[in-house]
N, C-alpha and C. Protein backbone atom coordinates (compact mmCIF):
# COMPACT_ATOMS: atom_id res chain seq x y z
N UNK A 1 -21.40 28.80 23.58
CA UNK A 1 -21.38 27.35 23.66
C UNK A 1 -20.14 26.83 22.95
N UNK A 2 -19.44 25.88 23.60
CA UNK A 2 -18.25 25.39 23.23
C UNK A 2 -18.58 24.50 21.89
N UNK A 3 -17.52 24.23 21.29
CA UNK A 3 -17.84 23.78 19.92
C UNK A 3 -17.44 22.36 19.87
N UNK A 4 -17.99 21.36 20.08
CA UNK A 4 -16.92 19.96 20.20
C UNK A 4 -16.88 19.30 19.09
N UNK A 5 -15.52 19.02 19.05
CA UNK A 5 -14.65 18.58 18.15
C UNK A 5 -14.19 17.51 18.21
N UNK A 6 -14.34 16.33 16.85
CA UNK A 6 -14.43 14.97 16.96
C UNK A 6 -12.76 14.74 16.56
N UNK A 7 -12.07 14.57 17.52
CA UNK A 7 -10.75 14.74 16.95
C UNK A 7 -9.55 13.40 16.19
N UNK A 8 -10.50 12.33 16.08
CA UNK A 8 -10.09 11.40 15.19
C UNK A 8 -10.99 11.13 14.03
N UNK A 9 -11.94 12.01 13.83
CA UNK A 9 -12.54 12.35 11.90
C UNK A 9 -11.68 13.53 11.91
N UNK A 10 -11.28 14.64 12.91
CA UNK A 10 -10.68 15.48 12.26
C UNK A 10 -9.31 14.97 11.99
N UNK A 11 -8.55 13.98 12.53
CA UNK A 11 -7.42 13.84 11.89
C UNK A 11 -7.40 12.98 10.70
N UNK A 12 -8.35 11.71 10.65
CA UNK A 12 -8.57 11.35 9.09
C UNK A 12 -8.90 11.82 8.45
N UNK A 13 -10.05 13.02 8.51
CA UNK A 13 -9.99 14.13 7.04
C UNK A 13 -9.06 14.79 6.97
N UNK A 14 -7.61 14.94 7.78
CA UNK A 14 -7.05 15.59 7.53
C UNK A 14 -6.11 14.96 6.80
N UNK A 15 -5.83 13.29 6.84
CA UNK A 15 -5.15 12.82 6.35
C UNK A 15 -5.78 12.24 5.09
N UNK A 16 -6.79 12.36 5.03
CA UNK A 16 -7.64 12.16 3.62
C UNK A 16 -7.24 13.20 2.53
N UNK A 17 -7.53 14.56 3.00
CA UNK A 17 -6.97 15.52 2.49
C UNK A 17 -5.84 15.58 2.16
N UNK A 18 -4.72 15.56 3.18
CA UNK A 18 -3.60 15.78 2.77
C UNK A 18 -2.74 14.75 1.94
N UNK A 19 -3.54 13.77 1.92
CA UNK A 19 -2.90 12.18 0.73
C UNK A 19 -3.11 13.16 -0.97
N UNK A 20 -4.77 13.78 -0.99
CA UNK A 20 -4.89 14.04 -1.97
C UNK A 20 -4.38 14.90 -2.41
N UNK A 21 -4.03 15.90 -1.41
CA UNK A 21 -3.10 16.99 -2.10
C UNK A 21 -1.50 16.87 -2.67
N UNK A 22 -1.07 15.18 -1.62
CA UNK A 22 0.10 14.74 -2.03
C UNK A 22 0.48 14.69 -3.77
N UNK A 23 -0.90 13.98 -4.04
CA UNK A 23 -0.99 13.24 -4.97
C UNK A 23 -0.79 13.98 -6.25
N UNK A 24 -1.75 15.37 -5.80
CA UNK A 24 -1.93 16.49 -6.69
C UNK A 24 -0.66 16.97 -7.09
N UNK A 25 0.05 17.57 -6.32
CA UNK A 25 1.27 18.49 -6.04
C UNK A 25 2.57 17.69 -6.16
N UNK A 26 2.63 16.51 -5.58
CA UNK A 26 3.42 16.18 -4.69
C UNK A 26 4.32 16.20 -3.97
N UNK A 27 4.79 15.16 -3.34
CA UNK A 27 5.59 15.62 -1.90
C UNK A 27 6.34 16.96 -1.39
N UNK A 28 7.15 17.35 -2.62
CA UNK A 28 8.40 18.10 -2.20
C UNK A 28 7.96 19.78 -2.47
N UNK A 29 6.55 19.59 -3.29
CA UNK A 29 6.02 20.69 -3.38
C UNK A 29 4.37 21.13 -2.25
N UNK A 30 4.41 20.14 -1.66
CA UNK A 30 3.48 20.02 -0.30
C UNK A 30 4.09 21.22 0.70
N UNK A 31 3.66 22.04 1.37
CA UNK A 31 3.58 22.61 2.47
C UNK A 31 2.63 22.54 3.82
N UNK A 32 3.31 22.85 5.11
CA UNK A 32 2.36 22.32 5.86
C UNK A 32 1.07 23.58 5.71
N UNK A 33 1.25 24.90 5.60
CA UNK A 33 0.46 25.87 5.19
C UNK A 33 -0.69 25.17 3.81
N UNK A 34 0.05 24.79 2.65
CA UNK A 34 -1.13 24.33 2.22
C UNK A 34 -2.09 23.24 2.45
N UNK A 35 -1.43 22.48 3.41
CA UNK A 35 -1.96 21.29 3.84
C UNK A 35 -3.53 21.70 4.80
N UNK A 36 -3.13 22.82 5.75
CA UNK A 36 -3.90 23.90 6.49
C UNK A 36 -4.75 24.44 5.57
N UNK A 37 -4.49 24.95 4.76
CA UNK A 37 -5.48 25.37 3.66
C UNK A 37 -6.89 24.58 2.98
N UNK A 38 -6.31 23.36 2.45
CA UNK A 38 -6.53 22.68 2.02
C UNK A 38 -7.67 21.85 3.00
N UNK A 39 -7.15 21.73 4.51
CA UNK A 39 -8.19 21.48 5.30
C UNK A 39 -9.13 22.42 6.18
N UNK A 40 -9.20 23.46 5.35
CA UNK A 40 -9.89 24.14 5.77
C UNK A 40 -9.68 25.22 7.83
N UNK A 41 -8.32 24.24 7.73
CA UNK A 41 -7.93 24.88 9.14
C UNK A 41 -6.47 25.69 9.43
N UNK A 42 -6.35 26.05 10.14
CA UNK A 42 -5.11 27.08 10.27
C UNK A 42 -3.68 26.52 10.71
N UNK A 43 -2.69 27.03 10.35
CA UNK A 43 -1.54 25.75 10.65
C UNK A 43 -1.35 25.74 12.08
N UNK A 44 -1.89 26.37 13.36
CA UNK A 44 -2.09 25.80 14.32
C UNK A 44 -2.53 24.71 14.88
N UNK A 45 -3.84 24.95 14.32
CA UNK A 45 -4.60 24.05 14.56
C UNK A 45 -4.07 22.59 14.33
N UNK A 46 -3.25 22.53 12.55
CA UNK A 46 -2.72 21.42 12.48
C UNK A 46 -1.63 20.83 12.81
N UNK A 47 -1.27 22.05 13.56
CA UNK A 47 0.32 21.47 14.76
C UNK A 47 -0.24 20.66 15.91
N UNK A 48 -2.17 20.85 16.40
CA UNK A 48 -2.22 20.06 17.14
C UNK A 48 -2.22 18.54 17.06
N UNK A 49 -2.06 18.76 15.69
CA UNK A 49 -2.62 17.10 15.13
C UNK A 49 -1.04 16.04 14.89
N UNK A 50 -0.02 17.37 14.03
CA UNK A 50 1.06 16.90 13.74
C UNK A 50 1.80 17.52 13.51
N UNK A 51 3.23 17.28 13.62
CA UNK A 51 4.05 17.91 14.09
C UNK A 51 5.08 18.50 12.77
N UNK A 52 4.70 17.77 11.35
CA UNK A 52 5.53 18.57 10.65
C UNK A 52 4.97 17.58 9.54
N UNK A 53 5.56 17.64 8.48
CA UNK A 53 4.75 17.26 6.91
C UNK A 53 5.40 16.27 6.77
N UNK A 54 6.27 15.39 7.43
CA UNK A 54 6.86 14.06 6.85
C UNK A 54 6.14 13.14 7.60
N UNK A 55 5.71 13.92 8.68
CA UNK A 55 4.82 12.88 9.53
C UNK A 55 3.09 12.82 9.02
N UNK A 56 2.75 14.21 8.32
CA UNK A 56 1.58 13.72 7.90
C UNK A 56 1.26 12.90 6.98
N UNK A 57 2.31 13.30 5.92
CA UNK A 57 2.52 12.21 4.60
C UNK A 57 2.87 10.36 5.08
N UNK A 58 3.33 10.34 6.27
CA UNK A 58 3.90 9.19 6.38
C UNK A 58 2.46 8.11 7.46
N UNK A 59 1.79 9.12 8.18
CA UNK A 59 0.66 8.48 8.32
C UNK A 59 -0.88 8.81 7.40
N UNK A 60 -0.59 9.12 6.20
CA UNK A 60 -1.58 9.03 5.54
C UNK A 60 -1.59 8.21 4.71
N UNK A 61 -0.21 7.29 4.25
CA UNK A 61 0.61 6.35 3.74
C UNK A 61 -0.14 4.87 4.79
N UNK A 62 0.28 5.08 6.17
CA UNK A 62 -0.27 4.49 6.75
C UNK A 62 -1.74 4.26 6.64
N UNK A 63 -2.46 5.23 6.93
CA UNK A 63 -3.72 4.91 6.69
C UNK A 63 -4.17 4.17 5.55
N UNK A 64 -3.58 4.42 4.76
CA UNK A 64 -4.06 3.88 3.04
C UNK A 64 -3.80 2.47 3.18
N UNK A 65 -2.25 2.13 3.84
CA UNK A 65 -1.85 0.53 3.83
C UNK A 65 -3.12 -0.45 5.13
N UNK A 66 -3.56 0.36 5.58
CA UNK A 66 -4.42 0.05 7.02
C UNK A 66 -5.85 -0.25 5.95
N UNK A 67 -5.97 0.33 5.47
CA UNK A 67 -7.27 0.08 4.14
C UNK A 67 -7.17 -0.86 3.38
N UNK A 68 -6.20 -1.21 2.98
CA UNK A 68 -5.58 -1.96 1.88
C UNK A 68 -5.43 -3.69 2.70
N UNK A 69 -4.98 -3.57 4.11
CA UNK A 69 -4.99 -4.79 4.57
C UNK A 69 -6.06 -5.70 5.01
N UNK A 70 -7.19 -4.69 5.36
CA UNK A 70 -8.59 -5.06 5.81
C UNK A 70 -8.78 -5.52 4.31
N UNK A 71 -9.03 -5.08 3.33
CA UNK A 71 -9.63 -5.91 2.08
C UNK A 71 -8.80 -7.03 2.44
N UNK A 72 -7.51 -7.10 2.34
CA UNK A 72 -7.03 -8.22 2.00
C UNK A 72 -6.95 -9.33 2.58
N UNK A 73 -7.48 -9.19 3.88
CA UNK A 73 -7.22 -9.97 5.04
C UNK A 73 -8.97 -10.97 4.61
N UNK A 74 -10.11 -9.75 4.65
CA UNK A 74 -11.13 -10.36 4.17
C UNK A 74 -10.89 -10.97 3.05
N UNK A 75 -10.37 -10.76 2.52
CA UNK A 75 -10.40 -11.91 0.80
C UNK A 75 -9.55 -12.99 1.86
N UNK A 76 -8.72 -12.97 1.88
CA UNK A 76 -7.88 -14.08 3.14
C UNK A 76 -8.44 -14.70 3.79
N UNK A 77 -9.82 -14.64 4.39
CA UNK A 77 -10.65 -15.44 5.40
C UNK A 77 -12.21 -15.99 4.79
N UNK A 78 -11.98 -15.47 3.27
CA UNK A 78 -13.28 -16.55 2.45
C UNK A 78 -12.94 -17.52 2.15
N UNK A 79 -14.27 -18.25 2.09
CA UNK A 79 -14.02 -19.62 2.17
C UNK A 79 -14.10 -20.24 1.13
N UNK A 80 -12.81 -20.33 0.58
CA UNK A 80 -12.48 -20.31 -0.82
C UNK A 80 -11.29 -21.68 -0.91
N UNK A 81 -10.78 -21.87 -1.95
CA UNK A 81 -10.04 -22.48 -1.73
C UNK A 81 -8.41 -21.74 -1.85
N UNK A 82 -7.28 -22.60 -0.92
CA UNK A 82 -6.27 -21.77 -0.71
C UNK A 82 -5.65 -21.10 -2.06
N UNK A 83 -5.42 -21.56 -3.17
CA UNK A 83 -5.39 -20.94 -4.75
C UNK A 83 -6.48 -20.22 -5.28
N UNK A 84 -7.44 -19.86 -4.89
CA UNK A 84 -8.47 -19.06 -5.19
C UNK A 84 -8.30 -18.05 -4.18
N UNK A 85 -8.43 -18.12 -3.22
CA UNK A 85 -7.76 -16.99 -2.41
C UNK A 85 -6.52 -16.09 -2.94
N UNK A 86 -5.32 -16.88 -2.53
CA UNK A 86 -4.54 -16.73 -3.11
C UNK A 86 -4.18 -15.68 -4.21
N UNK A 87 -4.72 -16.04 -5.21
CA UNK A 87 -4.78 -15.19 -6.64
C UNK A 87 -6.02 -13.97 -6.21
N UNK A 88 -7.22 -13.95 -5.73
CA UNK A 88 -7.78 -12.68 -5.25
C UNK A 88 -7.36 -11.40 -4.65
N UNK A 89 -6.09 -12.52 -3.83
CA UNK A 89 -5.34 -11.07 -2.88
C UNK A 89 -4.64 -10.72 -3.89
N UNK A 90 -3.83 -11.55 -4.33
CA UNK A 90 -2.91 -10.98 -5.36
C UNK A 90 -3.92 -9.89 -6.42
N UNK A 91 -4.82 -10.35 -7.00
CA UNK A 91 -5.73 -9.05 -7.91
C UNK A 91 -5.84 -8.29 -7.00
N UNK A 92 -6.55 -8.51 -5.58
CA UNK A 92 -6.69 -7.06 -5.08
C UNK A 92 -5.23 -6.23 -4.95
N UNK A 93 -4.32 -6.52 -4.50
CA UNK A 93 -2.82 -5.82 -4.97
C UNK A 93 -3.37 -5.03 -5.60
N UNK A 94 -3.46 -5.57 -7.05
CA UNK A 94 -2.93 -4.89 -8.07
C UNK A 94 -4.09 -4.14 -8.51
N UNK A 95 -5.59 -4.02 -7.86
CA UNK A 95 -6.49 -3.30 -8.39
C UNK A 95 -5.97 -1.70 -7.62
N UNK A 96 -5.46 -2.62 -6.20
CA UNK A 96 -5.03 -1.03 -5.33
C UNK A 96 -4.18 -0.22 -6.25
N UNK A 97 -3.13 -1.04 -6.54
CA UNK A 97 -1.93 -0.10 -7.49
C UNK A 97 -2.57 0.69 -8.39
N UNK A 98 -3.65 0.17 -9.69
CA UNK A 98 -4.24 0.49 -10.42
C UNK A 98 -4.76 2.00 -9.73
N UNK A 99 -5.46 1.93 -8.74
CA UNK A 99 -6.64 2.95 -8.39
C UNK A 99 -5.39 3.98 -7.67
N UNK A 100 -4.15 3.59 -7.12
CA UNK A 100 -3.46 4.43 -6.51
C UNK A 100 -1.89 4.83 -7.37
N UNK A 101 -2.07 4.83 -8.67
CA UNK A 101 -1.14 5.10 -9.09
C UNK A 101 -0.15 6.32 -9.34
N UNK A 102 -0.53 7.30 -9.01
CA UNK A 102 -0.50 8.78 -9.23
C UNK A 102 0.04 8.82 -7.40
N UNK A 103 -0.23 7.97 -6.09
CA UNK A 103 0.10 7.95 -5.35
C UNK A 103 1.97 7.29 -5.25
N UNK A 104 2.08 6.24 -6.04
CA UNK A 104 3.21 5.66 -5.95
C UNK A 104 4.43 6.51 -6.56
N UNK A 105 3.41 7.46 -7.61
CA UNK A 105 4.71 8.47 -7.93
C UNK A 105 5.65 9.19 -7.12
N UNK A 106 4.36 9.81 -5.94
CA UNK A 106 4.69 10.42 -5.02
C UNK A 106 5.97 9.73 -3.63
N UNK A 107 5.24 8.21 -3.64
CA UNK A 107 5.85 7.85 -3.00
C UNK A 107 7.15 7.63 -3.12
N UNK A 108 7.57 7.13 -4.72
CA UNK A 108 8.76 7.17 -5.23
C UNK A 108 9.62 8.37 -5.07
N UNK A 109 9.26 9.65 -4.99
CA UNK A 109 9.47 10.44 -5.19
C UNK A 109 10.42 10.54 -3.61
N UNK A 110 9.37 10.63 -2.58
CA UNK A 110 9.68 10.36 -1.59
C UNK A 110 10.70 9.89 -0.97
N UNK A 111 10.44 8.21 -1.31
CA UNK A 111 11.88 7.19 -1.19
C UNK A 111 13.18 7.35 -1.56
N UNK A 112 13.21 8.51 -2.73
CA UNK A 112 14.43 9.23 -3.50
C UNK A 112 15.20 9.78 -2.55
N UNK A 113 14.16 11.30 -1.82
CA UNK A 113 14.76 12.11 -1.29
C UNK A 113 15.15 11.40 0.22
N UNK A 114 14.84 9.93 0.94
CA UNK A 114 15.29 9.51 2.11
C UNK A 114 16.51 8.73 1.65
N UNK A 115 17.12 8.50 0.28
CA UNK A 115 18.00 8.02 -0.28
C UNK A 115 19.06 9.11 -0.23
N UNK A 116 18.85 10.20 -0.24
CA UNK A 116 19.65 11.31 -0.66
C UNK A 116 20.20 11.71 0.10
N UNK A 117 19.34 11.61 1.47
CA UNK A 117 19.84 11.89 2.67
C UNK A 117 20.59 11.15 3.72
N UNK A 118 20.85 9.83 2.80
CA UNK A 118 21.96 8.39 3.19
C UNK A 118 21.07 7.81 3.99
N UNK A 119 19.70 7.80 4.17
CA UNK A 119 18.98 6.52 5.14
C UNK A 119 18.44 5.54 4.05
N UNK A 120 18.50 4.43 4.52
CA UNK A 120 17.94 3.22 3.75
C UNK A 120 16.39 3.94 3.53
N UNK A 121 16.25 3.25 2.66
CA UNK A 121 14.36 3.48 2.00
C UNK A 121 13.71 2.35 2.03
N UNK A 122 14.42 1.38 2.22
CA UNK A 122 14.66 -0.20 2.40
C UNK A 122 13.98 -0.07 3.59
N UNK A 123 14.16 -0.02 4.61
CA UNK A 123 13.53 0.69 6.15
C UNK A 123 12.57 1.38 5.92
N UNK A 124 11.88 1.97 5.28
CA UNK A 124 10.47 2.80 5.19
C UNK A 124 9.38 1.81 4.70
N UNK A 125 10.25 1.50 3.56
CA UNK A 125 9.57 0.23 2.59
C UNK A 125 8.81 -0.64 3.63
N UNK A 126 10.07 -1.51 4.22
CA UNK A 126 9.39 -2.46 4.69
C UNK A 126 8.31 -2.34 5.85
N UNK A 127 8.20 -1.85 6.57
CA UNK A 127 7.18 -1.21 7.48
C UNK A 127 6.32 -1.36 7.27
N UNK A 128 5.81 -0.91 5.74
CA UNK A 128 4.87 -0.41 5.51
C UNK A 128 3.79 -2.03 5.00
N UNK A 129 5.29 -3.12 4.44
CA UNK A 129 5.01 -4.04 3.50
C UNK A 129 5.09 -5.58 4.39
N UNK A 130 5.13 -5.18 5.91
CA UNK A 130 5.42 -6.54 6.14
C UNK A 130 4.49 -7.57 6.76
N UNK A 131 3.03 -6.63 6.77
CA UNK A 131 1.89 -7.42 7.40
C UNK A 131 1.25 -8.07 5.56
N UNK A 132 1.71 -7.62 5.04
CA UNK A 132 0.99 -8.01 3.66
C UNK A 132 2.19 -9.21 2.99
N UNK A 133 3.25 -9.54 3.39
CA UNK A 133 4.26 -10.76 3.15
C UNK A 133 3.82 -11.40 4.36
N UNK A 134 3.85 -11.36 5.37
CA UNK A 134 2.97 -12.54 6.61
C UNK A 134 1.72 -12.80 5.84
N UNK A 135 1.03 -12.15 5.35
CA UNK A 135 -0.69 -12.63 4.70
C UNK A 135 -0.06 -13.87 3.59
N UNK A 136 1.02 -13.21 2.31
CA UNK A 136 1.32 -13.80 1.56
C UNK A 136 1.56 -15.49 2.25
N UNK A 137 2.57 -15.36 2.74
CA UNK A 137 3.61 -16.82 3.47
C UNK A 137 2.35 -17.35 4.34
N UNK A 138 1.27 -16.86 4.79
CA UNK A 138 -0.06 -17.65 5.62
C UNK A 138 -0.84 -18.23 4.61
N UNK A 139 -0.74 -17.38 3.32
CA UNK A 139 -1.62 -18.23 2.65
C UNK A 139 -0.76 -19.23 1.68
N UNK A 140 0.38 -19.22 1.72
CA UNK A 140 1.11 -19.98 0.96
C UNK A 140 1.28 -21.64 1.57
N UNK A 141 1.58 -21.23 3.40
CA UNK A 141 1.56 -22.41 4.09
C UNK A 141 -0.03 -23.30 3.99
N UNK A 142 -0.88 -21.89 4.28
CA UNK A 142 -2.06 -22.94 4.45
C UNK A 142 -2.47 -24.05 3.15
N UNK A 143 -1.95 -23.42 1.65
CA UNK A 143 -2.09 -24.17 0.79
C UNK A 143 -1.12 -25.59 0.60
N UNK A 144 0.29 -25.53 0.89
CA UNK A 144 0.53 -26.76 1.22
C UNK A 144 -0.24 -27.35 2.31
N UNK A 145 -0.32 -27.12 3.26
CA UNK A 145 -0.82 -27.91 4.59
C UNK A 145 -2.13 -28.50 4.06
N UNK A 146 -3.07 -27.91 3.22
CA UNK A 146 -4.37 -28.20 2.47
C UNK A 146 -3.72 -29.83 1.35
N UNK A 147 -2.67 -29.50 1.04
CA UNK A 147 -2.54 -30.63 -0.03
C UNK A 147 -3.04 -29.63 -1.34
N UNK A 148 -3.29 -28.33 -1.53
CA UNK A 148 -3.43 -27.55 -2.65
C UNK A 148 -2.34 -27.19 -3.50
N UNK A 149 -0.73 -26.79 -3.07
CA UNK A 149 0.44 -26.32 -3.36
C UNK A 149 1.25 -27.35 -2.93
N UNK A 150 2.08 -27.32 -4.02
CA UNK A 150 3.47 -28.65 -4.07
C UNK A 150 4.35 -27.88 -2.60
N UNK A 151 5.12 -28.80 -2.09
CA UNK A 151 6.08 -28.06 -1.12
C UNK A 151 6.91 -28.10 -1.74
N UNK A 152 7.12 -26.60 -0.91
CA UNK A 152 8.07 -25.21 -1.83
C UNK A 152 8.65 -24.53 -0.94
N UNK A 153 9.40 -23.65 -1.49
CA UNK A 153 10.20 -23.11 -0.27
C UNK A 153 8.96 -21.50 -0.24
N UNK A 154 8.72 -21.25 0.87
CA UNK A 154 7.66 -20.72 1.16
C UNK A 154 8.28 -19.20 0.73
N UNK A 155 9.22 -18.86 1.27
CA UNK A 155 9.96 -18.21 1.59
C UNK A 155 10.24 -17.32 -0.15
N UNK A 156 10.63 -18.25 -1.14
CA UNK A 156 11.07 -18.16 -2.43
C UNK A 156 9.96 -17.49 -3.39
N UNK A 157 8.83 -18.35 -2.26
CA UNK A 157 7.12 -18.49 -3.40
C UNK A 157 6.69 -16.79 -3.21
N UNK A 158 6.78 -16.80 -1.58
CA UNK A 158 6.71 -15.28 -1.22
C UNK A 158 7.42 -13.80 -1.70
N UNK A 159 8.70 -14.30 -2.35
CA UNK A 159 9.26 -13.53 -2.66
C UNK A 159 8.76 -13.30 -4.17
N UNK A 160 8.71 -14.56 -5.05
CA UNK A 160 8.03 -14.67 -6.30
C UNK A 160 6.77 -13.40 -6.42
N UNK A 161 6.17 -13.55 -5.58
CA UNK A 161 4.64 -12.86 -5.66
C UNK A 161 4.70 -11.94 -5.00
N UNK A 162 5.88 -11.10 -4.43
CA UNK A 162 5.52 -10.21 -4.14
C UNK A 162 6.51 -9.24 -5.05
N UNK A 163 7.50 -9.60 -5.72
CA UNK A 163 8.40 -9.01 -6.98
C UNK A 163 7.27 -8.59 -8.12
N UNK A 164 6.37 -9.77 -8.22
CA UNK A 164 5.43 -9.51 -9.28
C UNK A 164 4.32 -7.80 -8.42
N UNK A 165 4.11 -7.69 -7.14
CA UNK A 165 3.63 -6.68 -6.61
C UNK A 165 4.32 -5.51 -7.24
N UNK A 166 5.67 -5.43 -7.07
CA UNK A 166 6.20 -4.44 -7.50
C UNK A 166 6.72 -4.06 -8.84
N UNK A 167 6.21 -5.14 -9.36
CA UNK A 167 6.73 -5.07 -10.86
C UNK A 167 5.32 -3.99 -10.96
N UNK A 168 4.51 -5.00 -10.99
CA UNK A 168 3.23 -3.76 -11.11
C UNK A 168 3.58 -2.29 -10.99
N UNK A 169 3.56 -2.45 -9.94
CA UNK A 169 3.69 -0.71 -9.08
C UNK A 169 4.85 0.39 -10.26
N UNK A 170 5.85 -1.02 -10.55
CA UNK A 170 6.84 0.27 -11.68
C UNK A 170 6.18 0.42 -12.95
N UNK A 171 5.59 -0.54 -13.27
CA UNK A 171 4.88 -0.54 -14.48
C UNK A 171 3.82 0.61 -14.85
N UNK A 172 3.42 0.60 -13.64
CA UNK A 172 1.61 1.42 -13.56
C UNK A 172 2.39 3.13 -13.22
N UNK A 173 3.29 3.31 -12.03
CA UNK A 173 3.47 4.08 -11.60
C UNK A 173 5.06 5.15 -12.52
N UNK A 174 5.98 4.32 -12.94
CA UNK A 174 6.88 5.01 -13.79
C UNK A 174 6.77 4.51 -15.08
N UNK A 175 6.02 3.62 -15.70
CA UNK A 175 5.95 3.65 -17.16
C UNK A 175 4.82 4.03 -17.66
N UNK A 176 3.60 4.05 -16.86
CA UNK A 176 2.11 4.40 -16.98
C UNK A 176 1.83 3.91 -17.70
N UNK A 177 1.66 2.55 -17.56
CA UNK A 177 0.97 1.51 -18.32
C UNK A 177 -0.31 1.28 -17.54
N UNK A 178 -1.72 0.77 -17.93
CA UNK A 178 -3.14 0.92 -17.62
C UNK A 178 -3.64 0.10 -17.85
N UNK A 179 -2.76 -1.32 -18.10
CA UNK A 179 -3.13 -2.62 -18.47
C UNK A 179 -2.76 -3.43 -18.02
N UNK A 180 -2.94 -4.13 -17.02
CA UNK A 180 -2.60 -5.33 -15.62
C UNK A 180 -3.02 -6.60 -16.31
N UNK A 181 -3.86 -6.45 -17.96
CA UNK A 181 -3.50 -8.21 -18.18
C UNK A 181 -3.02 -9.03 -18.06
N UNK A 182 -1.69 -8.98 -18.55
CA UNK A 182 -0.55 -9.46 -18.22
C UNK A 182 -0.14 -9.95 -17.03
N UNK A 183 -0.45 -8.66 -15.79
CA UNK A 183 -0.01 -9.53 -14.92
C UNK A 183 -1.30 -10.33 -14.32
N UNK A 184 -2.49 -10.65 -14.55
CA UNK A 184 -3.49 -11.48 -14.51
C UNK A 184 -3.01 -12.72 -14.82
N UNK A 185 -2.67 -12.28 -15.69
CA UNK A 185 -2.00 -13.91 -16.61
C UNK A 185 -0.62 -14.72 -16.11
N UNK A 186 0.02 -13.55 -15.38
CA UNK A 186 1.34 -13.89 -14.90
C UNK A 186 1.15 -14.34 -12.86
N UNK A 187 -0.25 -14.02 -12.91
CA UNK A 187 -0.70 -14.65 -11.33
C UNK A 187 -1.43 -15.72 -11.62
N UNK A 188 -1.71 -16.28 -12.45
CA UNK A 188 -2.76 -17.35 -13.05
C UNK A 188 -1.94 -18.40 -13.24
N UNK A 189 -0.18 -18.12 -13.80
CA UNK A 189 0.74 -19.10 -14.26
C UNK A 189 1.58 -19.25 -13.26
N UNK A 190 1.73 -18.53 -12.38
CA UNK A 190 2.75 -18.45 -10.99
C UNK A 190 1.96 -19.36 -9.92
N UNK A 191 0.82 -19.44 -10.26
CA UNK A 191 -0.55 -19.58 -9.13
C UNK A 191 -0.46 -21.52 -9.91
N UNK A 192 -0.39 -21.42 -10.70
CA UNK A 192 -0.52 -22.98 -11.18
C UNK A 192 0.55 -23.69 -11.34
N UNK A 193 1.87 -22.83 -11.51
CA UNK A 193 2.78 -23.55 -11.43
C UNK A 193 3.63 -24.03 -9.89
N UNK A 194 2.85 -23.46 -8.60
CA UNK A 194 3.13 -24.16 -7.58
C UNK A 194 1.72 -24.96 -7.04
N UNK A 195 0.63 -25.18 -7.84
CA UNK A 195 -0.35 -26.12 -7.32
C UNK A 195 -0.13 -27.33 -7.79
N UNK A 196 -0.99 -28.04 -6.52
CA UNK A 196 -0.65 -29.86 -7.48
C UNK A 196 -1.50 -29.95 -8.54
């Protein structure tokens, strides 16, 4: 009897797996053999899935940002007010960073070696970051249009709050700091200093 095989759980456990082994090891010490290992299947098998280890790493990256937008989109569509929203997505950000920090190493790590090799990283980056700056600038407009936020240059506000994203990310991820008070406090004062 033939054995059937669910072949999109087998590629998210495979990319479940292979995030964590990123994380473990990381990148440059990843193989697609241990990746095979690790999922319990043979590196055939995982040639059917993918075609080489920059592509598994790069949609398991994906997957994670695909996770990360569904929260955020739901915090985005409660019925809240546009500055209460607002500041939620922004915490959820930074709870992700928090819980994925040991990931951003990797990723850094990553972004190095597509630097090295003279391609922008700037181009990987954004890909990954540009449905979550449309969320930002939607909820920024809807709060002026509400009469909640002074008009501002949307554009500036967006950039404001999402520098503070990455401040995080260096903070948590190359200084290993484990304390996001601060920037609580620094979305609380950014968050009030463009409301009316």
């Amino acid at each position: 009897m033939a054995v059937v095989v669910e072949h999109d759980k087998r590629r998210k456990k495979i990319l479940d797996k292979s995030l964590d082994l990123f994380i473990e090891v990381g990148y440059e010490d990843v193989t697609f053999q241990k990746i095979a290992d690790r999922c319990g299947i043979t590196r055939t098998t995982l040639y059917i899935y993918f075609k080489n280890k920059r592509e598994i790493f790069m949609c398991s990256i994906k997957q994670l940002t695909s996770k990360l937008e569904e929260v955020l989109i739901s915090i985005a569509k409660k019925d809240l007010s546009c500055k209460d929203r607002l500041k939620e997505v922004l915490f959820g950000i930074l709870e992700c960073c928090m819980n994925h920090k040991k990931l951003f190493n990797v990723i850094l790590t990553y972004l190095l070696q597509v630097q090295k090799k003279g391609k922008n990283p700037a181009v990987k980056v954004r890909r990954r970051i540009i449905r979550l700056r449309h969320l930002l600038t939607s909820l920024l407009i809807d709060g002026i249009n509400a009469g909640e936020f002074k008009k501002i240059d949307v554009k500036a506000a967006n950039e404001l709050f999402y520098s503070l994203c990455e401040s995080a990310v260096f903070r948590l991820a190359i200084l290993d700091q484990n304390d996001l008070s601060e920037f609580d406090r620094t979305i609380e004062l950014a968050v009030a200093n463009i409301s009316v």
